[in-house]
PDB file of N, CA and C in Angstrom:
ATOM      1  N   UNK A   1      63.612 -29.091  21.944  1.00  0.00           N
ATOM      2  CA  UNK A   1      63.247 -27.898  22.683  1.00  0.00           C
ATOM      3  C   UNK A   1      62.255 -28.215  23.802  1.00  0.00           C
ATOM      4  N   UNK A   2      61.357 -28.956  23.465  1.00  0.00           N
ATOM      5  CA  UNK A   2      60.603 -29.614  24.938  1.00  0.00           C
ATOM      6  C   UNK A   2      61.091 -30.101  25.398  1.00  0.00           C
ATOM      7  N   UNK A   3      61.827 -31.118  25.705  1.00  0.00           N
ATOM      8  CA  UNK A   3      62.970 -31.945  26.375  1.00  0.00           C
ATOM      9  C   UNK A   3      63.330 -30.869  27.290  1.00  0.00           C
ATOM     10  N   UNK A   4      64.174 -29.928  26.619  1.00  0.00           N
ATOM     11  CA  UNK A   4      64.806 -28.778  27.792  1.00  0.00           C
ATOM     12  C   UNK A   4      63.918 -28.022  28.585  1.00  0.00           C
ATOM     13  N   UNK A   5      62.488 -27.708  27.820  1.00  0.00           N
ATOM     14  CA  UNK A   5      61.857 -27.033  28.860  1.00  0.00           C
ATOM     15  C   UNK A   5      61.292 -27.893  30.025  1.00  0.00           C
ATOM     16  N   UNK A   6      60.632 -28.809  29.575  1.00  0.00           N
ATOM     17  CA  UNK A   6      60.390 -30.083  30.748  1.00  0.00           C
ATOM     18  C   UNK A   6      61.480 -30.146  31.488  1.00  0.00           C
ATOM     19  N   UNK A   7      62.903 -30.437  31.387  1.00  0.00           N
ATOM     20  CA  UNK A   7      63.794 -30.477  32.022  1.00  0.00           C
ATOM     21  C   UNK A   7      63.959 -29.646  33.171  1.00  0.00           C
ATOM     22  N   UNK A   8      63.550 -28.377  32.935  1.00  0.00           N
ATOM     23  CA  UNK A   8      63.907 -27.107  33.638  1.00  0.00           C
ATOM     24  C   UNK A   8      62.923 -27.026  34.401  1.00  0.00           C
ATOM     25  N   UNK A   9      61.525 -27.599  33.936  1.00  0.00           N
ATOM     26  CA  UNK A   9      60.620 -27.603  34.502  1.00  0.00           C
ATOM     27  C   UNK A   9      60.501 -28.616  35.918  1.00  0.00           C
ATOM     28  N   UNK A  10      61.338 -29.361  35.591  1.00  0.00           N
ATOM     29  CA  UNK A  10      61.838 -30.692  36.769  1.00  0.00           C
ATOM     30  C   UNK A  10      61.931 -30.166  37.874  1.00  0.00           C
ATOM     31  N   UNK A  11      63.292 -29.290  37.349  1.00  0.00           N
ATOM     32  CA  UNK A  11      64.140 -28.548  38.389  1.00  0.00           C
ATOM     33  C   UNK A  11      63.280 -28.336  39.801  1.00  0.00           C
ATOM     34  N   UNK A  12      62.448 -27.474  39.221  1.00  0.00           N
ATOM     35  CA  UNK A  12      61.917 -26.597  40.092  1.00  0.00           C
ATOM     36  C   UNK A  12      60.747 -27.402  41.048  1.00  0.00           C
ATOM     37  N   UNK A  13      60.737 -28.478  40.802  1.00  0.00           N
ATOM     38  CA  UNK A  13      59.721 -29.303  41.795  1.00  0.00           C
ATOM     39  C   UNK A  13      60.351 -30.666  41.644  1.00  0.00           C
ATOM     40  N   UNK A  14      61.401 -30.949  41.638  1.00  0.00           N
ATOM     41  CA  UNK A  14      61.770 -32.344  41.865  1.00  0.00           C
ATOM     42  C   UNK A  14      62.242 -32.280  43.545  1.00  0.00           C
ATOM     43  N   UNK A  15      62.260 -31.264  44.001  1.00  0.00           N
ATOM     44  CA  UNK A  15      62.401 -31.656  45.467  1.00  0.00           C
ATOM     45  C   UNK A  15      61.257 -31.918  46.306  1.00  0.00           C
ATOM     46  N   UNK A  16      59.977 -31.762  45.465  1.00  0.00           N
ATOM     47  CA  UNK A  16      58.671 -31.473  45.772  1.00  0.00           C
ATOM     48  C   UNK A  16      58.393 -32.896  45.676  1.00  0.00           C
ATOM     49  N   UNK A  17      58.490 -33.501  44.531  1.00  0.00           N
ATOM     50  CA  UNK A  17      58.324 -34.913  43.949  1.00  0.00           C
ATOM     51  C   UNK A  17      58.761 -35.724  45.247  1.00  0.00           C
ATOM     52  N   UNK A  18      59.701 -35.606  45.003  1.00  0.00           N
ATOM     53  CA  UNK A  18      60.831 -36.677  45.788  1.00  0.00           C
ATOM     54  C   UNK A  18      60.381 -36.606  47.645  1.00  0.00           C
ATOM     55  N   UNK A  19      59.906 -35.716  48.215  1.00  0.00           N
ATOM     56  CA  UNK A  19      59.276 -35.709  49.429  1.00  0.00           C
ATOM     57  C   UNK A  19      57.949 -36.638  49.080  1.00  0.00           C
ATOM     58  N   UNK A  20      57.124 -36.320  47.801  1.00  0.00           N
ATOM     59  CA  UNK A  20      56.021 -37.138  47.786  1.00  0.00           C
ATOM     60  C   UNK A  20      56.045 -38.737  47.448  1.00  0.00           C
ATOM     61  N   UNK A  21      57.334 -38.845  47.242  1.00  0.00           N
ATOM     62  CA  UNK A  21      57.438 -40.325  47.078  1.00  0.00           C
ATOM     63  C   UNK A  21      57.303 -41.050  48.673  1.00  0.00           C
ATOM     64  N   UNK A  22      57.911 -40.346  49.645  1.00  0.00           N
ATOM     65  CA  UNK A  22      58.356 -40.838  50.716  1.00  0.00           C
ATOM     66  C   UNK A  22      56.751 -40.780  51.851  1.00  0.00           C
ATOM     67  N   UNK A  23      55.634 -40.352  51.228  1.00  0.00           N
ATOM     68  CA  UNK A  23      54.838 -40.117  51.978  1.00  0.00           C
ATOM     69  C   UNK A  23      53.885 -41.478  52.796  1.00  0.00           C
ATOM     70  N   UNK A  24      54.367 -42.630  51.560  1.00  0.00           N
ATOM     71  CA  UNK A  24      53.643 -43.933  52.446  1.00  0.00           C
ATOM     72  C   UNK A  24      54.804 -44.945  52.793  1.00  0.00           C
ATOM     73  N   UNK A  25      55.906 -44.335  53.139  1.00  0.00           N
ATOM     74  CA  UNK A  25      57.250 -44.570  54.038  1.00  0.00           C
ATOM     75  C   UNK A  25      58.719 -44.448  53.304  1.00  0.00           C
ATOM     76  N   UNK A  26      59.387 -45.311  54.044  1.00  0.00           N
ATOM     77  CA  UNK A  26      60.256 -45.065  53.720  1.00  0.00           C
ATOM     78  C   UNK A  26      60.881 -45.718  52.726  1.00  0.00           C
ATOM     79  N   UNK A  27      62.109 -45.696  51.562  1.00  0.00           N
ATOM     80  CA  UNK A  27      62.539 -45.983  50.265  1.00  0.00           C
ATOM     81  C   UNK A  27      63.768 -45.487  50.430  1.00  0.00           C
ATOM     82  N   UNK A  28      64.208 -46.719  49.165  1.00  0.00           N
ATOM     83  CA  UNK A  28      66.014 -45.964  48.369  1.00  0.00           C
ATOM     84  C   UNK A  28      66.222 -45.080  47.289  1.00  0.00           C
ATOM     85  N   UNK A  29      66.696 -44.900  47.030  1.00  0.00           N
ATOM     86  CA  UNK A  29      66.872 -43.972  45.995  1.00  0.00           C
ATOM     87  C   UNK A  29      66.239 -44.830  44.590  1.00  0.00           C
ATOM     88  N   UNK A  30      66.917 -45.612  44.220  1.00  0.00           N
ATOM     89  CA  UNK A  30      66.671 -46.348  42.929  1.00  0.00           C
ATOM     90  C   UNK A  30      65.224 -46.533  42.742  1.00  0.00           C
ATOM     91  N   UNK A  31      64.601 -46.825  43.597  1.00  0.00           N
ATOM     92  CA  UNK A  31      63.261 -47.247  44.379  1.00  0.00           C
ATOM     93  C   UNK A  31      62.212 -45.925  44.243  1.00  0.00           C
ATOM     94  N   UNK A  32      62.872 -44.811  44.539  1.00  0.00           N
ATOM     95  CA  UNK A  32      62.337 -43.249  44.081  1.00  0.00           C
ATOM     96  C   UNK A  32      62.608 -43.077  42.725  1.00  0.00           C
ATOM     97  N   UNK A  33      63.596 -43.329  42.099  1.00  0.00           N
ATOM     98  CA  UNK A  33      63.872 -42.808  40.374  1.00  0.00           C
ATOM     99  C   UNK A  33      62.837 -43.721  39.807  1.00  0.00           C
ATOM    100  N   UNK A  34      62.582 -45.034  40.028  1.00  0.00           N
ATOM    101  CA  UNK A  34      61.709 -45.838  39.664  1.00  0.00           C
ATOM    102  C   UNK A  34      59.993 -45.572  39.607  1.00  0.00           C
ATOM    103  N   UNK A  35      59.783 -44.751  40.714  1.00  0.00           N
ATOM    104  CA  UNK A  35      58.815 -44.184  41.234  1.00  0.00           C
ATOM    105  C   UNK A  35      58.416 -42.815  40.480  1.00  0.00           C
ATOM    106  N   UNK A  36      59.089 -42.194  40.425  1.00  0.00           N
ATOM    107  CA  UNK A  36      58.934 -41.055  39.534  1.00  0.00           C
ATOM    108  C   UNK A  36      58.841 -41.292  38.012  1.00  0.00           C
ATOM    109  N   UNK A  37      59.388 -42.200  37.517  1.00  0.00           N
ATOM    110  CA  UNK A  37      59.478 -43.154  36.292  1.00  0.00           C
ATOM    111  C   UNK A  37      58.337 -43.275  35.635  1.00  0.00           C
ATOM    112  N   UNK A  38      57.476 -43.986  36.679  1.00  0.00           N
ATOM    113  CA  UNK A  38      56.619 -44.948  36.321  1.00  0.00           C
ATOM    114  C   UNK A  38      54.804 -44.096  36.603  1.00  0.00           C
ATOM    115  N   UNK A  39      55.229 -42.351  37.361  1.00  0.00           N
ATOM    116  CA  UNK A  39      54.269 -41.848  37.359  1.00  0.00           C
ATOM    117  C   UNK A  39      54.342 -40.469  36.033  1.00  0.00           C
ATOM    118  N   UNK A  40      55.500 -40.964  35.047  1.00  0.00           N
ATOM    119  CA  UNK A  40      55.254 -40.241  34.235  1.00  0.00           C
ATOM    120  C   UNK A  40      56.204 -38.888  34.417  1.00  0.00           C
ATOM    121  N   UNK A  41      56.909 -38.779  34.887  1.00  0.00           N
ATOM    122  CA  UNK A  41      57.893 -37.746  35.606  1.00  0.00           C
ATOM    123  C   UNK A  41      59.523 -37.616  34.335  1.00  0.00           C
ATOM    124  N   UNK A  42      59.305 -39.278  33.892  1.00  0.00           N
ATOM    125  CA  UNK A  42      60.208 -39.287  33.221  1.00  0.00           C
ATOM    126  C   UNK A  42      61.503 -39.697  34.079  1.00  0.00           C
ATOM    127  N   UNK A  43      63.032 -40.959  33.277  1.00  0.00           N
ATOM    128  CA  UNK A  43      63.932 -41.241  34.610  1.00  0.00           C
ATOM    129  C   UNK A  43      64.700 -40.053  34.855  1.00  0.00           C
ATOM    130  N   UNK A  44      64.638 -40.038  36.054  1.00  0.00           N
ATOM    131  CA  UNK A  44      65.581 -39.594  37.074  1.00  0.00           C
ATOM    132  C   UNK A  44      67.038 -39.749  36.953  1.00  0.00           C
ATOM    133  N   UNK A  45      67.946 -39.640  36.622  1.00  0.00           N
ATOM    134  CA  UNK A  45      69.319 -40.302  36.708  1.00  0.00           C
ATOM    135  C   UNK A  45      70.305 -40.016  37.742  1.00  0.00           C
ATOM    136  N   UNK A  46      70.951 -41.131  38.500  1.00  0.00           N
ATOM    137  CA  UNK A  46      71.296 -40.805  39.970  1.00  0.00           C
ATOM    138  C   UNK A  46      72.131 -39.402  40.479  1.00  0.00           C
ATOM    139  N   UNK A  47      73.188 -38.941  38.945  1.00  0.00           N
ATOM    140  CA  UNK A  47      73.506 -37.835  39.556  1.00  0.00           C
ATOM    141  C   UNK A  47      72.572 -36.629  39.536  1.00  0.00           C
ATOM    142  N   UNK A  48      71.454 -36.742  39.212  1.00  0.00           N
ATOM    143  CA  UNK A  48      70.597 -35.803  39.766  1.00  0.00           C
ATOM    144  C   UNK A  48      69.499 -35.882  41.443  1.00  0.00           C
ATOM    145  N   UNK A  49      69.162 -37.155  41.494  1.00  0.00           N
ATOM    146  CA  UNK A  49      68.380 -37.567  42.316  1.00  0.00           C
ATOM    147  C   UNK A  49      68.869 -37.367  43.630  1.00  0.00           C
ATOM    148  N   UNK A  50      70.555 -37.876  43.878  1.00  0.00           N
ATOM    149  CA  UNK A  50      71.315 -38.476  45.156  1.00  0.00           C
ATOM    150  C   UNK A  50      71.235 -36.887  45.051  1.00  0.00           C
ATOM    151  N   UNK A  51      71.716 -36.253  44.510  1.00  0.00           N
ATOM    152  CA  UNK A  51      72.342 -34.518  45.778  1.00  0.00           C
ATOM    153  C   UNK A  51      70.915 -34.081  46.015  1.00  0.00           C
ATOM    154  N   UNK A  52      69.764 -34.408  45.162  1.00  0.00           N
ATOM    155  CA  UNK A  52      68.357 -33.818  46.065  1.00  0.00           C
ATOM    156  C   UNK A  52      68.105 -34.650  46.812  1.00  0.00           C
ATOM    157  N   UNK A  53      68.424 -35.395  47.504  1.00  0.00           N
ATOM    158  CA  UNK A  53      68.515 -35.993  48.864  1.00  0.00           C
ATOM    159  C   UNK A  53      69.203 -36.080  49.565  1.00  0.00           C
ATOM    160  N   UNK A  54      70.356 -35.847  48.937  1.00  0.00           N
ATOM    161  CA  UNK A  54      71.747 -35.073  50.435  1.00  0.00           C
ATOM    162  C   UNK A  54      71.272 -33.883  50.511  1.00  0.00           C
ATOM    163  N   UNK A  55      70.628 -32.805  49.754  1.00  0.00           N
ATOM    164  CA  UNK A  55      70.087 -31.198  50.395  1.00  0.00           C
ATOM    165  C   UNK A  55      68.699 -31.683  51.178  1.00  0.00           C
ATOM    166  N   UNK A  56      67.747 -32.743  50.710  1.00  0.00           N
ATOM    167  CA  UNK A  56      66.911 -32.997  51.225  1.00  0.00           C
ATOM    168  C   UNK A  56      67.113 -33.240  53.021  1.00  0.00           C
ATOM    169  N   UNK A  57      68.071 -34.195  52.935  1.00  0.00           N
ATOM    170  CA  UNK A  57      68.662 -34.479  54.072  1.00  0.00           C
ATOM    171  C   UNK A  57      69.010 -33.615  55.127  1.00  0.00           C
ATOM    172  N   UNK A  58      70.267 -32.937  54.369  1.00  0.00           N
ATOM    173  CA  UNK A  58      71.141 -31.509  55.208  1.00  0.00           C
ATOM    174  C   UNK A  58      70.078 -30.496  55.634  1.00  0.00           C
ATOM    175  N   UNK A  59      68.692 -30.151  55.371  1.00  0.00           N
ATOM    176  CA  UNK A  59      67.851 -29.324  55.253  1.00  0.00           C
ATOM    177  C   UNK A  59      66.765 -30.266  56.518  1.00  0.00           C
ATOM    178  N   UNK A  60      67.262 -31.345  56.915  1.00  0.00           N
ATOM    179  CA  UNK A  60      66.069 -32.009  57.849  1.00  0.00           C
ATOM    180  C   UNK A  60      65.204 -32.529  57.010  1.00  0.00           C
ATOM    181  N   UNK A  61      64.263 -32.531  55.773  1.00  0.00           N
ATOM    182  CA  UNK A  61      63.189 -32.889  55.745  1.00  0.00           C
ATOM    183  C   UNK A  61      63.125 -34.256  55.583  1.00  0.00           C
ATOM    184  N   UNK A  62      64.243 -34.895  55.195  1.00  0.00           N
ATOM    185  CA  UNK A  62      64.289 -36.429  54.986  1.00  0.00           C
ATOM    186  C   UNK A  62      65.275 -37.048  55.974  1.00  0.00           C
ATOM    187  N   UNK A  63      65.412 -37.963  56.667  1.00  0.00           N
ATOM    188  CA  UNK A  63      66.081 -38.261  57.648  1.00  0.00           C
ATOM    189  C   UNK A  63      67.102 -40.111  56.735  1.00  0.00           C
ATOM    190  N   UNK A  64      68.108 -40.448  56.904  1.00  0.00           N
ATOM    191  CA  UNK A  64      68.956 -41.775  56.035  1.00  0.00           C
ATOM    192  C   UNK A  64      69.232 -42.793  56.955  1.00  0.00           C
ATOM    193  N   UNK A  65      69.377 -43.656  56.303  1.00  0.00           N
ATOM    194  CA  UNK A  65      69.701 -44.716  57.185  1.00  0.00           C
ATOM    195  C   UNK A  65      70.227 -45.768  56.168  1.00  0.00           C
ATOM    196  N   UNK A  66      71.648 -45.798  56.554  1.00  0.00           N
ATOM    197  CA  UNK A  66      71.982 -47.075  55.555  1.00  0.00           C
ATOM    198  C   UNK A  66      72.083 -48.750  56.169  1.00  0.00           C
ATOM    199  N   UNK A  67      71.525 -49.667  55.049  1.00  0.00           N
ATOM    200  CA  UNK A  67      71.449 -50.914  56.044  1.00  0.00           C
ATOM    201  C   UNK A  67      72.290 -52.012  54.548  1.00  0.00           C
ATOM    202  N   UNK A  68      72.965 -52.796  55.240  1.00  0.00           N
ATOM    203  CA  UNK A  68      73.543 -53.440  54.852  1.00  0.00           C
ATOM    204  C   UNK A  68      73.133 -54.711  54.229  1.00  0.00           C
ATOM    205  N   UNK A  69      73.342 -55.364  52.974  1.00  0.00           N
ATOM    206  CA  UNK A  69      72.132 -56.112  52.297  1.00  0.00           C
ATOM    207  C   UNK A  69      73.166 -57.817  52.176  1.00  0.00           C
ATOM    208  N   UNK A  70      72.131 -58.756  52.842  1.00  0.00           N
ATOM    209  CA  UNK A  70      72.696 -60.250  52.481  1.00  0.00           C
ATOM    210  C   UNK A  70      73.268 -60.070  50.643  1.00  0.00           C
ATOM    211  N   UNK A  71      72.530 -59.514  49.948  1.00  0.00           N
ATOM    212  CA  UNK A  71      73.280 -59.671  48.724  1.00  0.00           C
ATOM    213  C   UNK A  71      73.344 -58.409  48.164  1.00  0.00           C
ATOM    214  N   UNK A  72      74.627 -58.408  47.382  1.00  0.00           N
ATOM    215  CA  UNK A  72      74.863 -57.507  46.884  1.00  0.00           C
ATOM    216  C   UNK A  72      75.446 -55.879  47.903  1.00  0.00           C
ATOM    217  N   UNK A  73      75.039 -54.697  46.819  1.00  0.00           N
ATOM    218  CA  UNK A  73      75.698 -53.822  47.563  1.00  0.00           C
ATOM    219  C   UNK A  73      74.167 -53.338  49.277  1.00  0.00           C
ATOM    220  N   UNK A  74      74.622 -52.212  49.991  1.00  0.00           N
ATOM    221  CA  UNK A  74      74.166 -52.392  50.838  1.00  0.00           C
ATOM    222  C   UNK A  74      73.214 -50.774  50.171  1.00  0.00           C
ATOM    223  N   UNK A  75      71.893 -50.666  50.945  1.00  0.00           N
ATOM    224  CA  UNK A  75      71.328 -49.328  50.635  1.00  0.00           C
ATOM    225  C   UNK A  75      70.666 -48.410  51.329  1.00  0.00           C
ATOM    226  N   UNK A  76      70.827 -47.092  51.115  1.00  0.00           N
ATOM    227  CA  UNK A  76      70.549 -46.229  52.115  1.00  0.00           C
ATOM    228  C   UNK A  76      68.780 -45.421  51.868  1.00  0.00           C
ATOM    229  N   UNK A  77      68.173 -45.867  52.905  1.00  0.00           N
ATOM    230  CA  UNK A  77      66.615 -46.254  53.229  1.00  0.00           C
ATOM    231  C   UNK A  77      66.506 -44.047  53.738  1.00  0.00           C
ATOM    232  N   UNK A  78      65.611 -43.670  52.956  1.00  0.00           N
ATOM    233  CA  UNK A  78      65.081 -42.190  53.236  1.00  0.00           C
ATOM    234  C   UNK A  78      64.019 -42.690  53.752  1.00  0.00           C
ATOM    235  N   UNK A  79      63.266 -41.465  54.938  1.00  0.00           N
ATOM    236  CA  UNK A  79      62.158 -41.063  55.004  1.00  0.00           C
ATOM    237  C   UNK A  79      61.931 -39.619  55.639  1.00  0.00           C
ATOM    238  N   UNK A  80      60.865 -39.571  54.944  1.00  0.00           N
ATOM    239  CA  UNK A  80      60.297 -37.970  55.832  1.00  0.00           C
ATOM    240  C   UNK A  80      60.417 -37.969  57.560  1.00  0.00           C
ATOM    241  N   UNK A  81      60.785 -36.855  57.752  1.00  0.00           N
ATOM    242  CA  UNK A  81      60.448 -36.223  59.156  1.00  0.00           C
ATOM    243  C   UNK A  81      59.717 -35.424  59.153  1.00  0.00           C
ATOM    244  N   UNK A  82      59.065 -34.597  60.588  1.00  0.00           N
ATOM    245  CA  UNK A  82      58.002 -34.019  60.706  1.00  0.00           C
ATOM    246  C   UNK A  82      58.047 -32.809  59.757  1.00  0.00           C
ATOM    247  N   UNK A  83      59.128 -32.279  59.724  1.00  0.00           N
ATOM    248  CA  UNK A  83      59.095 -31.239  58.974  1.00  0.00           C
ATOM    249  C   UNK A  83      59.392 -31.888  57.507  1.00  0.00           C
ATOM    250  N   UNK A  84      59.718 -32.499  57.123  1.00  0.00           N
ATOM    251  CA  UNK A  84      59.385 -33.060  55.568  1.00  0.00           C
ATOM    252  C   UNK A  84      58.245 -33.088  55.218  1.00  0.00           C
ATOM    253  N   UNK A  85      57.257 -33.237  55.765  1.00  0.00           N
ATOM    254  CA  UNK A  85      56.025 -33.746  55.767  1.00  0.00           C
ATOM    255  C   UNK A  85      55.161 -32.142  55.716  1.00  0.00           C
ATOM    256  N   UNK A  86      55.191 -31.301  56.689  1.00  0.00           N
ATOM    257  CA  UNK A  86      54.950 -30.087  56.527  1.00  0.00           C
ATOM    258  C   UNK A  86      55.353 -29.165  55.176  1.00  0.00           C
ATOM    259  N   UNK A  87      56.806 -28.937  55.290  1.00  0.00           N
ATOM    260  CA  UNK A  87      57.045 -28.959  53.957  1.00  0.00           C
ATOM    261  C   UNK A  87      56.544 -29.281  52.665  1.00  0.00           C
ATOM    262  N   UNK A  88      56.433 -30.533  52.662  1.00  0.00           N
ATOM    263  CA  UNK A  88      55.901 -31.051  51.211  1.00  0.00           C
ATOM    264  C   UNK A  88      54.208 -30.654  51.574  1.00  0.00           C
ATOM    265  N   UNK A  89      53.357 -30.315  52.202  1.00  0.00           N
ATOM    266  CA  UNK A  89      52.173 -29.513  52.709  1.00  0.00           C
ATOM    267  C   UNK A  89      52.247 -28.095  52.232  1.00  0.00           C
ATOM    268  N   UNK A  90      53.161 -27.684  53.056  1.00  0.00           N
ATOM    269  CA  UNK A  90      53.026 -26.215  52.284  1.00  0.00           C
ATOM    270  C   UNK A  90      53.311 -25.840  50.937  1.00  0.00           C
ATOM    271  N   UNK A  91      54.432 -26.656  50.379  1.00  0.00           N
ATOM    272  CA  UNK A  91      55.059 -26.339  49.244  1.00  0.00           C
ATOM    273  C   UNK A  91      54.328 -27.316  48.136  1.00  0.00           C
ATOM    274  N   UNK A  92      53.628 -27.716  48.359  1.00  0.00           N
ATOM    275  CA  UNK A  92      52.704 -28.574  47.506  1.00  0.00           C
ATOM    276  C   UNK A  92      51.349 -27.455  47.263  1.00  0.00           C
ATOM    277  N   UNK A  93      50.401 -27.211  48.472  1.00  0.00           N
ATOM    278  CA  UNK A  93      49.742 -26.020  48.238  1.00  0.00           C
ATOM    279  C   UNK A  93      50.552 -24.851  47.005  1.00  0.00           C
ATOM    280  N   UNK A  94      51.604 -24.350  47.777  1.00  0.00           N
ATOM    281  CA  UNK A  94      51.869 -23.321  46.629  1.00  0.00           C
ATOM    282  C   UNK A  94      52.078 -23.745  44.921  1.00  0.00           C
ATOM    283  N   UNK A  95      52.334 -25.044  44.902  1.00  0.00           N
ATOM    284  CA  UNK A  95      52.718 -25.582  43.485  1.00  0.00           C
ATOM    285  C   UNK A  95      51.647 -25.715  42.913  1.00  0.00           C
ATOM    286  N   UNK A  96      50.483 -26.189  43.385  1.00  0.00           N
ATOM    287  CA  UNK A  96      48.840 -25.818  43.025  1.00  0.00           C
ATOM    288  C   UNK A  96      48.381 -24.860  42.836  1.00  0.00           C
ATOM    289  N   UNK A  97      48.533 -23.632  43.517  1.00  0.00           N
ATOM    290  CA  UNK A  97      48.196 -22.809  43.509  1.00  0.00           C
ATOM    291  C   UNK A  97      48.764 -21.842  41.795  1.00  0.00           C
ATOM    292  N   UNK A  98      50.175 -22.218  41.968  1.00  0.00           N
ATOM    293  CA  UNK A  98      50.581 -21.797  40.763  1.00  0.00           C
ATOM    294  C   UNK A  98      50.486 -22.232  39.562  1.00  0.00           C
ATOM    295  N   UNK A  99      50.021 -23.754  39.938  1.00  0.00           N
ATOM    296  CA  UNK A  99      49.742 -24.641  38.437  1.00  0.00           C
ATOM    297  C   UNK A  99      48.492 -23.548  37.919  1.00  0.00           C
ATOM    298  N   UNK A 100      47.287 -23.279  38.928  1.00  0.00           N
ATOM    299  CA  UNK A 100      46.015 -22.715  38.950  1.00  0.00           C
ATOM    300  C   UNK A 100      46.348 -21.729  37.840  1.00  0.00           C
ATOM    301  N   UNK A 101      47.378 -20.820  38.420  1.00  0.00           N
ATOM    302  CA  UNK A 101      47.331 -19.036  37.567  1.00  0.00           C
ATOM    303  C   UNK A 101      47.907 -19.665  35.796  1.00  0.00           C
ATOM    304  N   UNK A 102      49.020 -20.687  36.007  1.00  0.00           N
ATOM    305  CA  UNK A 102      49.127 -21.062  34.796  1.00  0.00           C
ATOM    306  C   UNK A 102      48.412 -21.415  33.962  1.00  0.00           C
ATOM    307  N   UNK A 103      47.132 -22.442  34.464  1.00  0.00           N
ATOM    308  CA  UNK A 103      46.209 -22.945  33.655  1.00  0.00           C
ATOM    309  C   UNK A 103      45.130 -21.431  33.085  1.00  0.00           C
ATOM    310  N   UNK A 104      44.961 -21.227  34.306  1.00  0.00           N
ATOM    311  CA  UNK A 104      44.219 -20.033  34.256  1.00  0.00           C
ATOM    312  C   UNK A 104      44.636 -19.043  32.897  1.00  0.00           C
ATOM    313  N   UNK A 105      45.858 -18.628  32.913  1.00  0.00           N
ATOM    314  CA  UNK A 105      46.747 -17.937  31.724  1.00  0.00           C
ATOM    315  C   UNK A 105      46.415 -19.117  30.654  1.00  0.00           C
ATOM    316  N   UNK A 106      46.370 -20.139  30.236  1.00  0.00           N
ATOM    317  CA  UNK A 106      46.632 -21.017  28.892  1.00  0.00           C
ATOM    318  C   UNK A 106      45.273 -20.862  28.899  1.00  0.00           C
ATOM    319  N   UNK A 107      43.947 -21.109  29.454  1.00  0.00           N
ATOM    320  CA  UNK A 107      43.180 -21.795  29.230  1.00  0.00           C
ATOM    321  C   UNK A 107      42.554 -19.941  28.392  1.00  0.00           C
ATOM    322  N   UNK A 108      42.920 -18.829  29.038  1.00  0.00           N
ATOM    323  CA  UNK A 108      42.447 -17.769  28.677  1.00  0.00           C
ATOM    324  C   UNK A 108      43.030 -17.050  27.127  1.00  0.00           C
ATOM    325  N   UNK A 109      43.929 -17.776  26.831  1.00  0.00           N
ATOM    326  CA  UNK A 109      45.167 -17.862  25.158  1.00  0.00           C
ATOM    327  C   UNK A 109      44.153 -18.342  24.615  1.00  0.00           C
ATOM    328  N   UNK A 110      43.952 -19.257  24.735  1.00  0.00           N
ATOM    329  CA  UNK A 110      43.030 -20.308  24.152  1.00  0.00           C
ATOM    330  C   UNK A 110      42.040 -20.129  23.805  1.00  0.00           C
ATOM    331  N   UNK A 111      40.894 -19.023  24.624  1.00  0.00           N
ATOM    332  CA  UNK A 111      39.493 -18.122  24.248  1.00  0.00           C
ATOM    333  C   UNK A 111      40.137 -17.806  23.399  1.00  0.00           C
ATOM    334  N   UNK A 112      41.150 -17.152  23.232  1.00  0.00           N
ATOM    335  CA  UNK A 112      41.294 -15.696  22.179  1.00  0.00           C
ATOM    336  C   UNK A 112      41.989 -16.123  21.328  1.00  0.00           C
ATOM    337  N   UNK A 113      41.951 -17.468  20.681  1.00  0.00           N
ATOM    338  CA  UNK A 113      42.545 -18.100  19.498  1.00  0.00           C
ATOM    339  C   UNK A 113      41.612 -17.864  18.478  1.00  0.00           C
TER     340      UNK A 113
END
């Protein structure tokens, strides 16, 4: 039952995440699931990750570039654009803001235990 709520809980800010990976440049995908991984986010698995970066994309905030690799397969390099960057600004504020009223709500359960 936590599993699913965390899960759901993903949802709703993994497009948030995934702009903040890209903030000290640019990365691949695998390179982002790894990233999110390793800050505790839990893995990523590609058919979730790749379409929030084709909407990321289609939406402007992340701009692609695929480059072709001496070995192996070849990989396609994200980074923020100006408005990615704004974006993940504003929509980061509001995700704070709402963590705030949440904590605010638990921490006030919690008096009245």
């Amino acid at each position: 039952m936590a599993t699913d709520r965390r899960a759901s809980w993903l949802k709703g800010v993994l497009d948030l995440l995934v702009l903040s990976c890209l903030t000290d440049g640019e990365n691949y995908g695998y390179e982002i699931g790894r990233r999110l991984d390793g800050a505790g986010v839990g893995q990523v698995k590609g058919g979730t990750l790749y379409p929030v970066l084709n909407r990321l994309e289609e939406a402007g905030l992340v701009e692609a570039e695929f480059r072709a690799s001496e070995r192996g397969p070849g990989r396609r390099y994200y980074r923020l654009t100006a408005d990615g960057r704004h974006d993940l600004a504003e929509q980061g504020r509001a995700w704070l803001d709402f963590h705030h009223t949440v904590k605010q709500m638990l921490d006030m359960k919690g008096s009245q235990a």
